[in-house]
C-alpha atoms as a PDB file:
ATOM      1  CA  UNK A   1      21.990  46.388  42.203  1.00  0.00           C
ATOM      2  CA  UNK A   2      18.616  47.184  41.097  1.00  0.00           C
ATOM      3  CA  UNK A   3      17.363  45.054  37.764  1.00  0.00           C
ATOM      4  CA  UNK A   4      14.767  46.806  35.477  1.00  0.00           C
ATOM      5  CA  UNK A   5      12.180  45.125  35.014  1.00  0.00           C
ATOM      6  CA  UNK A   6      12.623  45.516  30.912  1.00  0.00           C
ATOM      7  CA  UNK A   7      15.581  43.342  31.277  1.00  0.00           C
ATOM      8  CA  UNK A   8      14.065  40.858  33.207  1.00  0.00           C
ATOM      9  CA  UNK A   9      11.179  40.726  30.175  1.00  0.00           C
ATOM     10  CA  UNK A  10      14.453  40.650  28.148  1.00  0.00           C
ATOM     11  CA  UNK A  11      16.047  37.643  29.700  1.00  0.00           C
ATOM     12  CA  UNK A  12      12.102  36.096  30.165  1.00  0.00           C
ATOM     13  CA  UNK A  13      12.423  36.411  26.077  1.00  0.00           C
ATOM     14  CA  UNK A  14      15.395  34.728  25.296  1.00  0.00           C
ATOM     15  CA  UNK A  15      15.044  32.113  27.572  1.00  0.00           C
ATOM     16  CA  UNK A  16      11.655  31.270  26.242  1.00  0.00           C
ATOM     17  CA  UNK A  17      13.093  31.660  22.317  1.00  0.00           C
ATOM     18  CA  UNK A  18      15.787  29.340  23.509  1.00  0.00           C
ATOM     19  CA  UNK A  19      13.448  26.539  24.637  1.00  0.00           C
ATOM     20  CA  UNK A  20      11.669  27.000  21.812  1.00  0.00           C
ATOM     21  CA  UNK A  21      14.862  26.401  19.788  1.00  0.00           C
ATOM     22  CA  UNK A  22      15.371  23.109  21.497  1.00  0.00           C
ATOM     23  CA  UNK A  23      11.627  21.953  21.069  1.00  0.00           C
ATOM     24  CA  UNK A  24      11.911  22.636  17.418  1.00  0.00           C
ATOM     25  CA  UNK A  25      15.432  20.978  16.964  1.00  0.00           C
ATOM     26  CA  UNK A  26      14.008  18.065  18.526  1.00  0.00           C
ATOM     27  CA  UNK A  27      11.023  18.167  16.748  1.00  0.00           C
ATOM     28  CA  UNK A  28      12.349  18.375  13.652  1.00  0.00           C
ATOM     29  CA  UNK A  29      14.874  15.608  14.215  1.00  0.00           C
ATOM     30  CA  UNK A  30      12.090  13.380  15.253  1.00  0.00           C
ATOM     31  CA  UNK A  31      10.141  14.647  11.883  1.00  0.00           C
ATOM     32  CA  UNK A  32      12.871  14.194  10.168  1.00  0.00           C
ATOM     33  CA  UNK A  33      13.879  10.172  11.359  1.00  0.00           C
ATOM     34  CA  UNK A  34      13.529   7.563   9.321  1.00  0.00           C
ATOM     35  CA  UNK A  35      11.021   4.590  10.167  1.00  0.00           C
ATOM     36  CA  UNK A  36      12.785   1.247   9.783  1.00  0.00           C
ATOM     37  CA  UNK A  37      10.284  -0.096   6.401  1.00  0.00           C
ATOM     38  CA  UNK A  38      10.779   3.287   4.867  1.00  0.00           C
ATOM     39  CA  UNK A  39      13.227   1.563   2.400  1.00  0.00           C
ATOM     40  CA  UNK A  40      10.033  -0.263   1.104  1.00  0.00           C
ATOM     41  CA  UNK A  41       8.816   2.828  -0.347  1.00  0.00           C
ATOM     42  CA  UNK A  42       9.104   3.185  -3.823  1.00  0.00           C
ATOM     43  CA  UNK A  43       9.476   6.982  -4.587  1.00  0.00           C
ATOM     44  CA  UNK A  44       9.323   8.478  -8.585  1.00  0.00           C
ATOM     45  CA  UNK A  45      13.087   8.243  -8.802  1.00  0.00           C
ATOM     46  CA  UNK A  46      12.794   4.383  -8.543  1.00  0.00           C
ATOM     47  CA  UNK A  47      10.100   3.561 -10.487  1.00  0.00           C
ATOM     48  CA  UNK A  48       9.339   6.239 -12.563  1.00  0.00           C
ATOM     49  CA  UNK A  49       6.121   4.653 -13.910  1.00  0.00           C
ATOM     50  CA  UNK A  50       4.708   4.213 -10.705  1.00  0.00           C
ATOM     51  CA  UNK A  51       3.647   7.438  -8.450  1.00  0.00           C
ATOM     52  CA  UNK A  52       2.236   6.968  -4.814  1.00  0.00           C
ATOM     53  CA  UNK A  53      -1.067   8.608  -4.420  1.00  0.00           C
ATOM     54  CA  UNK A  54      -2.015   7.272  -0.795  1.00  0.00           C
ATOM     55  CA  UNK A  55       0.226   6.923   2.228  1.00  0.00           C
ATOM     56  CA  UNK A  56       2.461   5.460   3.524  1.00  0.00           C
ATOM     57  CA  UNK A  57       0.787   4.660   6.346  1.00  0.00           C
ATOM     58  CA  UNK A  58       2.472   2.755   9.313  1.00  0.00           C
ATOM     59  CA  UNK A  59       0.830   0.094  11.916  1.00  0.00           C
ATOM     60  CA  UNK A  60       2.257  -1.421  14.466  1.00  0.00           C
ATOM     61  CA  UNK A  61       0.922  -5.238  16.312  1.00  0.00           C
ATOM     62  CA  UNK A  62      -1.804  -2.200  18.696  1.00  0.00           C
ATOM     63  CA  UNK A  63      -2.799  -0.517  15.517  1.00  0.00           C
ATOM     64  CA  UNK A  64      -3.169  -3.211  12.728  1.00  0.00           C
ATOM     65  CA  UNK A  65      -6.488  -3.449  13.357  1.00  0.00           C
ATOM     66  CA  UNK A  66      -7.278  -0.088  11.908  1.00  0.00           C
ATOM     67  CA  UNK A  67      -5.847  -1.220   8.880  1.00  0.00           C
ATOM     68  CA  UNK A  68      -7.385  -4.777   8.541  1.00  0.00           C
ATOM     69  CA  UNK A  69      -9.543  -5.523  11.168  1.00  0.00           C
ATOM     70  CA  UNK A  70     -10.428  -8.838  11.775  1.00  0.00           C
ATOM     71  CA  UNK A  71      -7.239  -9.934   9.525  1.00  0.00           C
ATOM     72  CA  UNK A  72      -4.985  -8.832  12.378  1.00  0.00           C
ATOM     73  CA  UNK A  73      -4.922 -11.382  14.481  1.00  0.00           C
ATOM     74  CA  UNK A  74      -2.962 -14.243  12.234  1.00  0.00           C
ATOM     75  CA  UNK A  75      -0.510 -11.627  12.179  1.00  0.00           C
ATOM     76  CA  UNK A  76      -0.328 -10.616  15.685  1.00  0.00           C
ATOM     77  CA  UNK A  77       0.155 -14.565  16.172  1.00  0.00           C
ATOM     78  CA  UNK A  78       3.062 -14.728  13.774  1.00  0.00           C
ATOM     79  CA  UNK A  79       4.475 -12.006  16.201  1.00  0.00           C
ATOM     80  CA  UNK A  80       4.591  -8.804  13.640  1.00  0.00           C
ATOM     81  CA  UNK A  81       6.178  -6.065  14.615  1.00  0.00           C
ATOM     82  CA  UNK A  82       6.470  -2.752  11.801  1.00  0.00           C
ATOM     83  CA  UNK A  83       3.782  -2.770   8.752  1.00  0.00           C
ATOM     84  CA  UNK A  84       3.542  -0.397   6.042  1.00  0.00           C
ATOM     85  CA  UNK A  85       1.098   0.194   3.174  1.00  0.00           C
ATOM     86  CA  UNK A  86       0.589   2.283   0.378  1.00  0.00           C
ATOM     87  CA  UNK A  87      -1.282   2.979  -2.663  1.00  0.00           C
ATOM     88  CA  UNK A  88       0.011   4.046  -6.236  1.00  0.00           C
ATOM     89  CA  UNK A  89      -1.080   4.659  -9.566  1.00  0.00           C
ATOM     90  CA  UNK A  90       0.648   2.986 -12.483  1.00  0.00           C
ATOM     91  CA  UNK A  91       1.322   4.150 -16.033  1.00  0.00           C
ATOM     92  CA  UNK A  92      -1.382   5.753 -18.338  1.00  0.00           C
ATOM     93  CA  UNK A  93      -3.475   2.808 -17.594  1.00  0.00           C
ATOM     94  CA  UNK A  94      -4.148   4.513 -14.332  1.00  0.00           C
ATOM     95  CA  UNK A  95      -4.036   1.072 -12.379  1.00  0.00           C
ATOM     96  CA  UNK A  96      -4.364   1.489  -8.638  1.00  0.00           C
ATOM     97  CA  UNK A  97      -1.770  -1.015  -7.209  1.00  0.00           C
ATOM     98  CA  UNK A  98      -1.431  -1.323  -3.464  1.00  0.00           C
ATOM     99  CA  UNK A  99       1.872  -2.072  -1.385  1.00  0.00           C
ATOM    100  CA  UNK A 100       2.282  -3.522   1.944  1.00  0.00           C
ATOM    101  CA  UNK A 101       5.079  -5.315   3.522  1.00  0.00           C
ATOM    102  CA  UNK A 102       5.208  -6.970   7.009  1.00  0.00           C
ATOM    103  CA  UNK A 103       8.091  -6.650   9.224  1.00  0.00           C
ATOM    104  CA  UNK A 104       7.716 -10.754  11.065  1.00  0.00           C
ATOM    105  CA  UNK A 105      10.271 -10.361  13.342  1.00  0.00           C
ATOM    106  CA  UNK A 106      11.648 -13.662  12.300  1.00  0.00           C
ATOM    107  CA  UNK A 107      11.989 -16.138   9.345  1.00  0.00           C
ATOM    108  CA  UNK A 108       9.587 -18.104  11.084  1.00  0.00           C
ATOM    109  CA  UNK A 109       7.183 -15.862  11.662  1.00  0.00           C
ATOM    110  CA  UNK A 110       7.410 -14.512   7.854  1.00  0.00           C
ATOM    111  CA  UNK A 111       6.789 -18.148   6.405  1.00  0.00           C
ATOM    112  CA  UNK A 112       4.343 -18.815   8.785  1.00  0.00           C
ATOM    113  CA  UNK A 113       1.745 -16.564   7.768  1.00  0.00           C
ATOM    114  CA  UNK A 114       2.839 -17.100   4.236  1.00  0.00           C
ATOM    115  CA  UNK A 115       2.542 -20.450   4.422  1.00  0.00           C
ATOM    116  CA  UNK A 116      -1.305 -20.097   5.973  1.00  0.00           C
ATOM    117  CA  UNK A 117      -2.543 -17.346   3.317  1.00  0.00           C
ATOM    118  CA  UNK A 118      -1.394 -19.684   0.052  1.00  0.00           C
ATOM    119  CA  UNK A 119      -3.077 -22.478  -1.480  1.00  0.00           C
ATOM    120  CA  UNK A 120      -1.161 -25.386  -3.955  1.00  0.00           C
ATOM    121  CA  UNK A 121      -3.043 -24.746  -6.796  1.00  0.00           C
ATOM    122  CA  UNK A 122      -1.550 -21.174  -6.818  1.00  0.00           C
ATOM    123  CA  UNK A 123       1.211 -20.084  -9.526  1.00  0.00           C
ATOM    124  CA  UNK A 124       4.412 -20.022  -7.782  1.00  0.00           C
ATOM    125  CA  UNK A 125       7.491 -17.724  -8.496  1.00  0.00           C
ATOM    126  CA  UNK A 126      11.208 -17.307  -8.139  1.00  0.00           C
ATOM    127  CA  UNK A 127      10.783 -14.640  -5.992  1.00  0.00           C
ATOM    128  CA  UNK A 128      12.164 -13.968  -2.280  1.00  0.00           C
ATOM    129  CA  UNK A 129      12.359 -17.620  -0.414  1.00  0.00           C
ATOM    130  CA  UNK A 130       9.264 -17.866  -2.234  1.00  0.00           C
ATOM    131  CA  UNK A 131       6.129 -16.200  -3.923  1.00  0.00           C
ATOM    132  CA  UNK A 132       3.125 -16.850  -5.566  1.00  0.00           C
ATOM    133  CA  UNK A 133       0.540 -14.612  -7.790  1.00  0.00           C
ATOM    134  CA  UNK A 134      -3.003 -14.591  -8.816  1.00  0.00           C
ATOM    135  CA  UNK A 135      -5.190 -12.625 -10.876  1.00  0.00           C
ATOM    136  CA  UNK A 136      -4.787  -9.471  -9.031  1.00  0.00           C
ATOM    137  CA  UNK A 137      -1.955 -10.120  -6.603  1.00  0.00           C
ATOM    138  CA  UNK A 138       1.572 -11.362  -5.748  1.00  0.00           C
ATOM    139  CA  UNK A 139       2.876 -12.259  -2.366  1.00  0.00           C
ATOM    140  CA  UNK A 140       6.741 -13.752  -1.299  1.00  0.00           C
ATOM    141  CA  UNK A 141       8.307 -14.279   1.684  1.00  0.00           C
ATOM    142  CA  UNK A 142      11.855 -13.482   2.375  1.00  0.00           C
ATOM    143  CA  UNK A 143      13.812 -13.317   5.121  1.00  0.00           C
ATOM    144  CA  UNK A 144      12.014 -11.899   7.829  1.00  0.00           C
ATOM    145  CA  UNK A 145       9.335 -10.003   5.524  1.00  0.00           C
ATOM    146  CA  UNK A 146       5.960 -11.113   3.860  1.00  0.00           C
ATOM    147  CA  UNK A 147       5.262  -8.422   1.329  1.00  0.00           C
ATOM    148  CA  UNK A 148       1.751  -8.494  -0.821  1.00  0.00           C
ATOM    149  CA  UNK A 149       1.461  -6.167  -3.678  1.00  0.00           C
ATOM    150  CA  UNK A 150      -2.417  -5.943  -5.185  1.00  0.00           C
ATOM    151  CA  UNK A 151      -4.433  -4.440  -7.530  1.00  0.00           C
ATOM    152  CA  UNK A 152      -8.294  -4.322  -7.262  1.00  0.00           C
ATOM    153  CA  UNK A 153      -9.018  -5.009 -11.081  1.00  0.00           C
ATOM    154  CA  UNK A 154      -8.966  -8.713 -11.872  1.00  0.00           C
ATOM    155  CA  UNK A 155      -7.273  -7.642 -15.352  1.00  0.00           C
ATOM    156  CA  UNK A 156      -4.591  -9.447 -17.068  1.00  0.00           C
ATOM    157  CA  UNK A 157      -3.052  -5.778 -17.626  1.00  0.00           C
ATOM    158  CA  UNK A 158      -2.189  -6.059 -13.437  1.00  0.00           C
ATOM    159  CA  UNK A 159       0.397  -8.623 -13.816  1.00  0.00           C
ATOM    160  CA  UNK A 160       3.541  -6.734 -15.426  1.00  0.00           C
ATOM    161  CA  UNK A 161       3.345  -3.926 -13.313  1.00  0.00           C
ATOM    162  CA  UNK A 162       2.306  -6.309  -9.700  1.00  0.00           C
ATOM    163  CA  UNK A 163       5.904  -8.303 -10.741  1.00  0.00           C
ATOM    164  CA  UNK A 164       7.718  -5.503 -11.325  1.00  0.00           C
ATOM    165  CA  UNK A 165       6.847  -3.779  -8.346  1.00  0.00           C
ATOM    166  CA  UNK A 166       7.628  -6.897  -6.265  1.00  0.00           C
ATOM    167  CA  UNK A 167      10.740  -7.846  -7.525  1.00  0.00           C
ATOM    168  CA  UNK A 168      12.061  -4.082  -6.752  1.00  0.00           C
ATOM    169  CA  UNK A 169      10.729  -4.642  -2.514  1.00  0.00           C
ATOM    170  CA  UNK A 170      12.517  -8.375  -2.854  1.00  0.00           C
ATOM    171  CA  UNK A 171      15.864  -6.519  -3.638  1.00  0.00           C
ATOM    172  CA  UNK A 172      15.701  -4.259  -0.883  1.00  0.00           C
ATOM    173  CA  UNK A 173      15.662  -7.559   1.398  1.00  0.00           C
ATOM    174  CA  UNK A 174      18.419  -9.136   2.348  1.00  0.00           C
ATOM    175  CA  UNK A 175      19.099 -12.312   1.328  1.00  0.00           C
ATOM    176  CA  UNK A 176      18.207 -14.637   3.904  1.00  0.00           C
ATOM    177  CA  UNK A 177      15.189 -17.270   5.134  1.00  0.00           C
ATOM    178  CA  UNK A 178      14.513 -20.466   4.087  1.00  0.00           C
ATOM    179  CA  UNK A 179      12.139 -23.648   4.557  1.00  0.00           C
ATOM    180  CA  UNK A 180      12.531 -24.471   8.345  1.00  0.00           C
ATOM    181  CA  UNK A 181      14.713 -27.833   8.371  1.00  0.00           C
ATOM    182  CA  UNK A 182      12.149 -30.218  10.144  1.00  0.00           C
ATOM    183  CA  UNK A 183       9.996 -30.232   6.615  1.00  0.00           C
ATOM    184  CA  UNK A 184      13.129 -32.542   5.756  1.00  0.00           C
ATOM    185  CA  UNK A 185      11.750 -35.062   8.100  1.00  0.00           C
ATOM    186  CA  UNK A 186       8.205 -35.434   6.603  1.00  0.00           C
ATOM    187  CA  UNK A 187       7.651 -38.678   4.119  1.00  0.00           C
ATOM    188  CA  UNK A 188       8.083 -37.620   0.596  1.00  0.00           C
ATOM    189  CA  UNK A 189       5.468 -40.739  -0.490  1.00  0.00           C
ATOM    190  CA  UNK A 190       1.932 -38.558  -1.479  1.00  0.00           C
ATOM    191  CA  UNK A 191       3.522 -35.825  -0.632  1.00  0.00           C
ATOM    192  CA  UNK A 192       1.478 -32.557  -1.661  1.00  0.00           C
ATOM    193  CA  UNK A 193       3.596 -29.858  -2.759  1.00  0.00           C
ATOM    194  CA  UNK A 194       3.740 -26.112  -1.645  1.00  0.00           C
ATOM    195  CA  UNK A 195       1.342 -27.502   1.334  1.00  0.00           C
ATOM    196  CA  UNK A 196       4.218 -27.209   4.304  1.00  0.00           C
ATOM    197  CA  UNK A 197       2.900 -24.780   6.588  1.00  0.00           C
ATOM    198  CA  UNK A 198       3.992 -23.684  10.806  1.00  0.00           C
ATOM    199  CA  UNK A 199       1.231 -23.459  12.517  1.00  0.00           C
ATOM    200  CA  UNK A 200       1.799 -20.910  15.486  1.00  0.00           C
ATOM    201  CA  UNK A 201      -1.422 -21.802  17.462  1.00  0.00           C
ATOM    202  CA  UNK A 202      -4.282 -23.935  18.110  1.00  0.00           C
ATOM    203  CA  UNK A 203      -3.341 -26.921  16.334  1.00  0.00           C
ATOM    204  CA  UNK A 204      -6.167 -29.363  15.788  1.00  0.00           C
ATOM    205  CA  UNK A 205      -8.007 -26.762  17.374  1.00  0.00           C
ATOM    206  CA  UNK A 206      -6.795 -27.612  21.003  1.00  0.00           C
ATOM    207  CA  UNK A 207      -4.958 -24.420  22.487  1.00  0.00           C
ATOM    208  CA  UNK A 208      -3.058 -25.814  24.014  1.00  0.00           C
ATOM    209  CA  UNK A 209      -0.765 -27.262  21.170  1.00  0.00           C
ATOM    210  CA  UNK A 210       1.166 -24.672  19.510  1.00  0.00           C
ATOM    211  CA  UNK A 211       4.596 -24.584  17.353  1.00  0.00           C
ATOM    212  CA  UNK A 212       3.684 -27.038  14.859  1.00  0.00           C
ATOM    213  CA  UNK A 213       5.171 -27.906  10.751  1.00  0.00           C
ATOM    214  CA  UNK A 214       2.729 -29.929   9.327  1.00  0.00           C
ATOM    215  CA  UNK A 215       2.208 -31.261   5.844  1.00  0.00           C
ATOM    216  CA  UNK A 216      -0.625 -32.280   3.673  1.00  0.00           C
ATOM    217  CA  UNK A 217      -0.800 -35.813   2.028  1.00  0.00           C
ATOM    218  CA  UNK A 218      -3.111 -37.623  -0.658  1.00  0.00           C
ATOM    219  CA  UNK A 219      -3.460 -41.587  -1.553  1.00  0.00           C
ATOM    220  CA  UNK A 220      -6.349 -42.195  -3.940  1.00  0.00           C
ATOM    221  CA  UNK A 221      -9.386 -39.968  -2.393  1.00  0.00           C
ATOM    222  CA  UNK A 222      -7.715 -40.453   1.261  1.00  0.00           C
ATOM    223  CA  UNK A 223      -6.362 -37.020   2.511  1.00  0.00           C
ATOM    224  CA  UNK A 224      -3.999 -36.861   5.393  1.00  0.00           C
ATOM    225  CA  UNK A 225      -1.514 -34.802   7.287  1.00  0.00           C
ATOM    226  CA  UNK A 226       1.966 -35.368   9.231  1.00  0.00           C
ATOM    227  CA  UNK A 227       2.877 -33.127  11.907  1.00  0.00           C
ATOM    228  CA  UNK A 228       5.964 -32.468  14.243  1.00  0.00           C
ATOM    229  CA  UNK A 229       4.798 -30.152  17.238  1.00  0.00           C
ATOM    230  CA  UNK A 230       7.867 -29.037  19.045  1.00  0.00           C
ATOM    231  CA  UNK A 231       7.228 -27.970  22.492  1.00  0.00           C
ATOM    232  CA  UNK A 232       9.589 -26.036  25.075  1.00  0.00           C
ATOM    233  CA  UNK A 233      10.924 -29.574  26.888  1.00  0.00           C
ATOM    234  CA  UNK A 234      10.192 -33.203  27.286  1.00  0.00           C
ATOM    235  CA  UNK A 235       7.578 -32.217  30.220  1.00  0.00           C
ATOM    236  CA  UNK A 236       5.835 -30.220  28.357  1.00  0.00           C
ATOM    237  CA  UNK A 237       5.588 -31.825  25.521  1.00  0.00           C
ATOM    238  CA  UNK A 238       4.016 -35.203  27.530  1.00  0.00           C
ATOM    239  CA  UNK A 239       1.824 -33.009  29.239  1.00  0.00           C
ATOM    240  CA  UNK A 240       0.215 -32.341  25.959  1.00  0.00           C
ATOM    241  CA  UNK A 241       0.386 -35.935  24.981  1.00  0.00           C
ATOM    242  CA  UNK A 242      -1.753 -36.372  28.062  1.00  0.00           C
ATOM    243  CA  UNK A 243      -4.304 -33.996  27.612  1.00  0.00           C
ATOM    244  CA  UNK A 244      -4.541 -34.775  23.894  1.00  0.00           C
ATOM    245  CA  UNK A 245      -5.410 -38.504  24.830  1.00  0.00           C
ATOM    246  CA  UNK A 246      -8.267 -37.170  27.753  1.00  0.00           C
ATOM    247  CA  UNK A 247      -9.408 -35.125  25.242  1.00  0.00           C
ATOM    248  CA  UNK A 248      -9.878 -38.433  22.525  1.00  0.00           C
ATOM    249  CA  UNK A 249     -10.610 -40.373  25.145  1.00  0.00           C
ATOM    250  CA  UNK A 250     -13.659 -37.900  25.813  1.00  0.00           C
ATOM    251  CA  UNK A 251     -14.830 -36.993  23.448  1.00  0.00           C
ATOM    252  CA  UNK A 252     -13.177 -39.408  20.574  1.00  0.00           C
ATOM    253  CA  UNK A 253     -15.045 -42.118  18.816  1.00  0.00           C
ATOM    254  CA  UNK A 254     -13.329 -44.855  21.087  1.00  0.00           C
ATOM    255  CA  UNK A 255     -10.768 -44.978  23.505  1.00  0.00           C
ATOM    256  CA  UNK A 256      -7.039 -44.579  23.012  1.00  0.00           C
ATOM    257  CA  UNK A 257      -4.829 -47.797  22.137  1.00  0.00           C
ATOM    258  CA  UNK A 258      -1.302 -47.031  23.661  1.00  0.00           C
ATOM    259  CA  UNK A 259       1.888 -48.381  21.247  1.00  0.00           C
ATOM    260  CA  UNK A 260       5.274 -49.073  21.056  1.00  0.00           C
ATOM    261  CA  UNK A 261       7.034 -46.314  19.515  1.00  0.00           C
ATOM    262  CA  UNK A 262       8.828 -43.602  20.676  1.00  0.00           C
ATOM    263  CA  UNK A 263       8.592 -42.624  24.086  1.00  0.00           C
ATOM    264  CA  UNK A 264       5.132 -42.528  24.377  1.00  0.00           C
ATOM    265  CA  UNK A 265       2.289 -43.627  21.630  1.00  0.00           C
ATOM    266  CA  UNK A 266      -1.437 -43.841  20.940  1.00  0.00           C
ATOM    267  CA  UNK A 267      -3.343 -44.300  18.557  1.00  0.00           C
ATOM    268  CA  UNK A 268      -7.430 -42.768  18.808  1.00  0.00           C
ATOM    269  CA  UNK A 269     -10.263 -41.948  16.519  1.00  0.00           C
ATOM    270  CA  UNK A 270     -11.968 -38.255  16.037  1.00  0.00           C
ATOM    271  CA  UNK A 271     -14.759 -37.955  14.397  1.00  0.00           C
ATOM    272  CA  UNK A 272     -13.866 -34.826  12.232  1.00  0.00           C
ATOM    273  CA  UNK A 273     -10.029 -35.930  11.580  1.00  0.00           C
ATOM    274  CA  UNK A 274     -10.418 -39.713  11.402  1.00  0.00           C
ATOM    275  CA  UNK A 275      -7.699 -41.599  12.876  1.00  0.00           C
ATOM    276  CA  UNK A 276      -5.067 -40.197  14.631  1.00  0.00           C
ATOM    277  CA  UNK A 277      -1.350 -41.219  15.869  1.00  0.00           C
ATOM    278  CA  UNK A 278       0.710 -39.309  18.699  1.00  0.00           C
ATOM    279  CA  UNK A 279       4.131 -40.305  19.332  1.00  0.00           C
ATOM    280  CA  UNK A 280       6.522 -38.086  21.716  1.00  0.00           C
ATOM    281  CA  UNK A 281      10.458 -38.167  21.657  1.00  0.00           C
ATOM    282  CA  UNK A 282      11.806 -35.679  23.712  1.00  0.00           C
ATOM    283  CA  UNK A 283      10.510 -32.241  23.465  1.00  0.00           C
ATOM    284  CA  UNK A 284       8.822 -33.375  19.957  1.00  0.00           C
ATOM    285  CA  UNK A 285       5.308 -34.511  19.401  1.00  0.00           C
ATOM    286  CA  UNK A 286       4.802 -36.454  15.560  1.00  0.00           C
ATOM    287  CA  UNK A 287       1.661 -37.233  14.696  1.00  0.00           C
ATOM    288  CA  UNK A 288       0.053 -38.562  11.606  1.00  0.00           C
ATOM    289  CA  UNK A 289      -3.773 -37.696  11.629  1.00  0.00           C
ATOM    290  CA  UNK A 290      -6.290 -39.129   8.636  1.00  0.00           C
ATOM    291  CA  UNK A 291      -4.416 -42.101   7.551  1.00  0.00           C
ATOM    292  CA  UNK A 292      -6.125 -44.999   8.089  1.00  0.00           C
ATOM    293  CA  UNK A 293      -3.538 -47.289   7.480  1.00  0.00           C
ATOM    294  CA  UNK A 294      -1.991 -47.633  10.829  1.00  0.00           C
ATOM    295  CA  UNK A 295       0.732 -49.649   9.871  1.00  0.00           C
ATOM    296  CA  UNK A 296       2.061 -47.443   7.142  1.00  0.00           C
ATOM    297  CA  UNK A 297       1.467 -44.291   9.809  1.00  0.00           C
ATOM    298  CA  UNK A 298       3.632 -45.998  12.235  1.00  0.00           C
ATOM    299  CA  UNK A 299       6.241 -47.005  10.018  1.00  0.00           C
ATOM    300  CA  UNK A 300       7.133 -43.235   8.748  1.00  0.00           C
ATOM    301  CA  UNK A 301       6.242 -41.985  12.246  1.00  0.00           C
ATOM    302  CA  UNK A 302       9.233 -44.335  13.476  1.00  0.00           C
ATOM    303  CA  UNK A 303      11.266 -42.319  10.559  1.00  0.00           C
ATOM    304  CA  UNK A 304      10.586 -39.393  11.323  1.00  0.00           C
ATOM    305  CA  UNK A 305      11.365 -39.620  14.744  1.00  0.00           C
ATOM    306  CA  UNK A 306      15.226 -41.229  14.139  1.00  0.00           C
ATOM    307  CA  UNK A 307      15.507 -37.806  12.487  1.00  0.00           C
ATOM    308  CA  UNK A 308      14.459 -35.559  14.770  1.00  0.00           C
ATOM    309  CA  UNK A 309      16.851 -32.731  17.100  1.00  0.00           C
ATOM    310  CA  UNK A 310      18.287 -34.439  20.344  1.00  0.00           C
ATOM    311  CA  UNK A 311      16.273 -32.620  23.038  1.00  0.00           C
ATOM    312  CA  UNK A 312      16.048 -32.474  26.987  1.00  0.00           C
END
């Protein structure tokens, strides 16, 4: 049979339209997917007073730093995962307000780098887990979001319309997240509030303690902190204990004094913390660095310690 060439342009034709068909359909499916924080995006239908005029834009932990350059990396430690921002103008007053919400991966993560971007003489809020707000902004925490809503005006006239726009992203998260349980450990004696933070690297600058929950203190002009460090197993965490004490012994203002308590003790002196107590029990490390009254540092050390997680 002999097959003319204008049906073979024919068949060329639909085969090619039929590709095409498929490219499109998947295209358009693709187009048409949802990303995972789009529920974060307040359209006019539900907030009529607010109308987005910029974005969304979306960032994952490779691209962050195009959005805030330097400011990534806290994140990145905190392990985020999905971020998206947008602008919006409120109302006749014309206010710019801008939206983003972080996708932590975790509860952890979410009040960790809450927990490091607050300070205690903030205004704190029933919002989320918790929240605070400013002149210009509010941020919360909840669940495994941290969600900061700004203006760029320091005007009292930003308040109203920053709360309302928060509290509309906190009921789009699930309920969930709270204070991580070893902060019931710490001594509630000078006890500074809203000053718990986790601490996902470099604590006391050494790299390599990680995974900490410490707490900030105050006696008279005497500030101080408590800290439980928990490592991934008893080795580990006396391997640090080691290289904590070479490191005071070092370059500390005297050489380590080794105590009863807990598995393994010292006590040493840094020159830019003042003195310092390590204890390890298990996979735990407590420490109470700044307080100068060793006796009273041991004593809630030794509590803190009864209350600790069994570990291996």
């Amino acid at each position: 049979m002999v097959v003319h060439s204008t049906n073979i342009n024919n068949i060329m034709h639909k085969s090619l339209f039929i590709i095409w068909l498929i490219i499109f359909g998947f295209c358009s499916e693709a187009a048409l997917a949802e990303h995972p924080l789009d529920k974060f995006v307040l359209n006019d239908n539900t907030l009529p007073r607010f109308k987005i005029t910029r974005g969304p834009n979306y960032y994952r932990p490779e691209s962050l730093w195009n959005y805030i350059n330097g400011g990534a990396l806290p994140y990145l430690d905190y392990g985020v995962g999905d971020v998206v921002t947008y602008a919006g103008i409120w109302g006749a007053d014309s206010l710019e307000i801008v939206v983003d919400v972080y996708d932590m991966a975790s509860n952890l993560g979410a009040f960790g780098i809450y927990s490091n971007e607050r300070f205690p003489d903030y205004t704190y809020l029933d919002i989320g887990v918790e929240g605070y707000i400013t002149e210009n902004a509010l941020c919360f925490w909840k669940d495994r979001f941290y969600v900061k809503v700004f203006s760029q005006e320091d005007l009292p006239i930003t308040t109203e319309p920053v709360k309302t726009i928060a509290r509309k992203l906190a009921e789009r998260i699930p309920d969930g997240g709270a204070m991580p349980q070893l902060f019931m450990l710490f001594p509630e004696q000078n006890r500074l509030t809203h000053t718990e933070a986790y601490l996902a690297k470099n604590v006391l600058g050494q790299e390599f303690l990680s995974n900490a929950y410490g707490v900030n203190y105050k006696s008279g002009d005497e500030e101080y902190q408590f800290y439980v460090i928990e490592t991934s197993n008893r080795d580990e965490a006396g391997k640090c204990m080691n290289l904590y004490s070479e490191f005071l012994n070092e370059y500390g203002e005297s050489k380590i004094k080794h105590i009863t308590l807990g598995e393994k003790a010292f006590i040493g002196q840094e020159s830019w913390y003042g003195t310092m107590i390590f204890v390890q029990k298990g996979k735990y490390i407590i420490a109470s660095v700044g307080l100068s009254d060793t006796d009273r540092a041991q004593s809630q050390l030794k509590s803190m310690t009864i209350g600790l997680p069994k570990s291996d």
